[in-house]
Structures are given as C-alpha cells and as structure tokens.
N, C-alpha and C. Protein backbone atom coordinates (compact mmCIF):
# COMPACT_ATOMS: atom_id res chain seq x y z
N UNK A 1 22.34 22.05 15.01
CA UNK A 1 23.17 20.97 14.46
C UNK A 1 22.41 19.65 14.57
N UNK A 2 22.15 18.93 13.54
CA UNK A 2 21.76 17.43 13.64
C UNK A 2 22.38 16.42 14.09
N UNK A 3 22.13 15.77 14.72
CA UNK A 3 22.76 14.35 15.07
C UNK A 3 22.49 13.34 13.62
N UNK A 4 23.83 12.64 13.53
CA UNK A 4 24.13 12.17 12.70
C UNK A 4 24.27 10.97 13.23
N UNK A 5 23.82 9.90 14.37
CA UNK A 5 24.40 9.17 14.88
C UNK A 5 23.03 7.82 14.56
N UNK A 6 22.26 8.02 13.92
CA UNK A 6 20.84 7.09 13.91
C UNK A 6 21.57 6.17 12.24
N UNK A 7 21.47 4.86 12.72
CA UNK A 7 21.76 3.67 11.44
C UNK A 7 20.73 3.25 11.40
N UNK A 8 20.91 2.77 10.43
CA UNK A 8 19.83 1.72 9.60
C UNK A 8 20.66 0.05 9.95
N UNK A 9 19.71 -0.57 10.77
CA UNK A 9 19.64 -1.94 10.86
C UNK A 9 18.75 -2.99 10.27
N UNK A 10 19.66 -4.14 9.20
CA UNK A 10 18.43 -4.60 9.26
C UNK A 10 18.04 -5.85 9.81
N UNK A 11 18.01 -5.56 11.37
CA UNK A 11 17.20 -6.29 12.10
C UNK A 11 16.07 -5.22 13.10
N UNK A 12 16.61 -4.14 12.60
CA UNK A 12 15.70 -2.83 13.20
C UNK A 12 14.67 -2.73 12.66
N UNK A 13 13.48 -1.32 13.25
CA UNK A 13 12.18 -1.33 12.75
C UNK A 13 12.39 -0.75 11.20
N UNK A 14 12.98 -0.28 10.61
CA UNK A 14 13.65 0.06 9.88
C UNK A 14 13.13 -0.95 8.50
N UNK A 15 13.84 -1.99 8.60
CA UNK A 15 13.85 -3.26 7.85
C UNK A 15 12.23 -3.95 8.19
N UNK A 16 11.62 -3.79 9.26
CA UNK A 16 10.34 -4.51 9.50
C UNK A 16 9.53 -3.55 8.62
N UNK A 17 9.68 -1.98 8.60
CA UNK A 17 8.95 -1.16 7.96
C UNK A 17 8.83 -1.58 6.40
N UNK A 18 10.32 -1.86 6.14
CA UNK A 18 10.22 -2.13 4.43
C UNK A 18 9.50 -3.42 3.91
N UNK A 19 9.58 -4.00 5.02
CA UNK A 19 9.43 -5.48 4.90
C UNK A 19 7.62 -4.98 4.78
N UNK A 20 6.85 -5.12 5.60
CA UNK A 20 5.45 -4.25 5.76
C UNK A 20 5.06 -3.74 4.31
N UNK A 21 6.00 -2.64 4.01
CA UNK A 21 5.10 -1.53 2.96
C UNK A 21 5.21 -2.67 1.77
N UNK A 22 6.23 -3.48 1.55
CA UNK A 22 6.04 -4.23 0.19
C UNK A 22 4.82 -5.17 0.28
N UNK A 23 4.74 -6.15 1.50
CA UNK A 23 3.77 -6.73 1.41
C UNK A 23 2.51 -5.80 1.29
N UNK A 24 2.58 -4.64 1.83
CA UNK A 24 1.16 -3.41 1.29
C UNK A 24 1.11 -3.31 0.08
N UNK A 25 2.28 -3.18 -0.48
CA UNK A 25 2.03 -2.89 -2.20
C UNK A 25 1.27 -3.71 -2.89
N UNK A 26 1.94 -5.21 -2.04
CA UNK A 26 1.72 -6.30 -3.06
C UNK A 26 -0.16 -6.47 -2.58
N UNK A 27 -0.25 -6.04 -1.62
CA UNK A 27 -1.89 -5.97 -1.01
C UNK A 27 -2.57 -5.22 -2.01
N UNK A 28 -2.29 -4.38 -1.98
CA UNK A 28 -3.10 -2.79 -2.97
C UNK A 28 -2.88 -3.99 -4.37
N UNK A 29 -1.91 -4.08 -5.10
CA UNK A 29 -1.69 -4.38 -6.56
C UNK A 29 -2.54 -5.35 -7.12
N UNK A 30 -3.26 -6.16 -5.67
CA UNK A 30 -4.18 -7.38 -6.01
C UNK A 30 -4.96 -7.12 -5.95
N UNK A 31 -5.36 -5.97 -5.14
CA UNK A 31 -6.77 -5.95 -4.76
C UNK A 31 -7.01 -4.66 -5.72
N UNK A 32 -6.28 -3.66 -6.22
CA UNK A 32 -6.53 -2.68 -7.22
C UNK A 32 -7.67 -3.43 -8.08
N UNK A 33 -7.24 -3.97 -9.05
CA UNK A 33 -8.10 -4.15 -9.96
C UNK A 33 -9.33 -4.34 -9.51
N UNK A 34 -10.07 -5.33 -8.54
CA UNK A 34 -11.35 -5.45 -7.79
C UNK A 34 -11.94 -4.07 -7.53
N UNK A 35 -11.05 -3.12 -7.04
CA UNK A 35 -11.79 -1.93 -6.72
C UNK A 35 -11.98 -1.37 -7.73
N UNK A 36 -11.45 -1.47 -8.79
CA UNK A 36 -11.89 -0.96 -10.23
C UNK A 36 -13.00 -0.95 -10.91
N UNK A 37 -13.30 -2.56 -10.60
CA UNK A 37 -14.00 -3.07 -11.13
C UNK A 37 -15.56 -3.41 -10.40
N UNK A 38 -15.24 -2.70 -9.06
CA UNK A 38 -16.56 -2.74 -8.02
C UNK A 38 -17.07 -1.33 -8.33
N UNK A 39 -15.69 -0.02 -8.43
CA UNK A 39 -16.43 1.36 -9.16
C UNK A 39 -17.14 1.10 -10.55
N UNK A 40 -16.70 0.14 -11.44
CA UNK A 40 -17.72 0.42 -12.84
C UNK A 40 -18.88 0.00 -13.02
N UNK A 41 -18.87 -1.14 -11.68
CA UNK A 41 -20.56 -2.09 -11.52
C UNK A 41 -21.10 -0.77 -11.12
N UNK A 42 -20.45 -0.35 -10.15
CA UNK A 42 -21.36 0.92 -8.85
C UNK A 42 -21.98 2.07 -9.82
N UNK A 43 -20.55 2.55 -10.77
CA UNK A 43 -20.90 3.70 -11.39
C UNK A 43 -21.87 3.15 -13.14
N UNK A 44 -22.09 2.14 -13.05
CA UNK A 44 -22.84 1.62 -14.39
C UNK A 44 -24.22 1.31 -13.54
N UNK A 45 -24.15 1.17 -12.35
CA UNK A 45 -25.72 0.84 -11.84
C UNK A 45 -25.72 2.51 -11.51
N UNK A 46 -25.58 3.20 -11.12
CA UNK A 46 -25.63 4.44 -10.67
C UNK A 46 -26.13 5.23 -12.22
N UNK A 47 -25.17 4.87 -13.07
CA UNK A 47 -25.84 5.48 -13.97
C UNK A 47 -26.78 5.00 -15.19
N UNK A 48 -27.13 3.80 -14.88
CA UNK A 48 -28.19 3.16 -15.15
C UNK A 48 -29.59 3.50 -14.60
N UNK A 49 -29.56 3.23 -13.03
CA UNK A 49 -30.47 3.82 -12.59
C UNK A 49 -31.21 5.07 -12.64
C-alpha cells in the first residue's frame, strides 16, 4: 500500500525544483544555438581539413 500523505508546497523543495529546471531551460535555450553553431565551425573545419 502507498502512502498518500506527501504534498506539494510551494515553499517546499518541490517549488525550488521548478523554479531551477526553468531557469535550466531558459540556460540550454540561450546557449543552444552557440552549440550549434560551435558544431558547424568544428564539423566544417573537420571536414575541411
């Protein structure tokens, strides 16, 4: 049988977690394109060379 007794607070880690992964998203979403664009230098010198 599960315990059913665990809430969601949001002043809990809960809310710090969500709070976290968005600012990650918003990390990745900016920095995506750069890494894109550091693979086509890499893979255009790579296959240049």
């Amino acid at each position: 049988m599960a315990h059913r007794t665990h809430r969601h607070r949001p002043e809990g880690p809960c809310h710090f977690s969500l709070m976290s992964l968005s600012a990650t998203r918003r990390l990745l979403l900016a920095a995506a394109p750069l890494v894109l664009l550091w693979l086509a230098v890499a893979w255009a010198l790579g296959g240049a060379g």
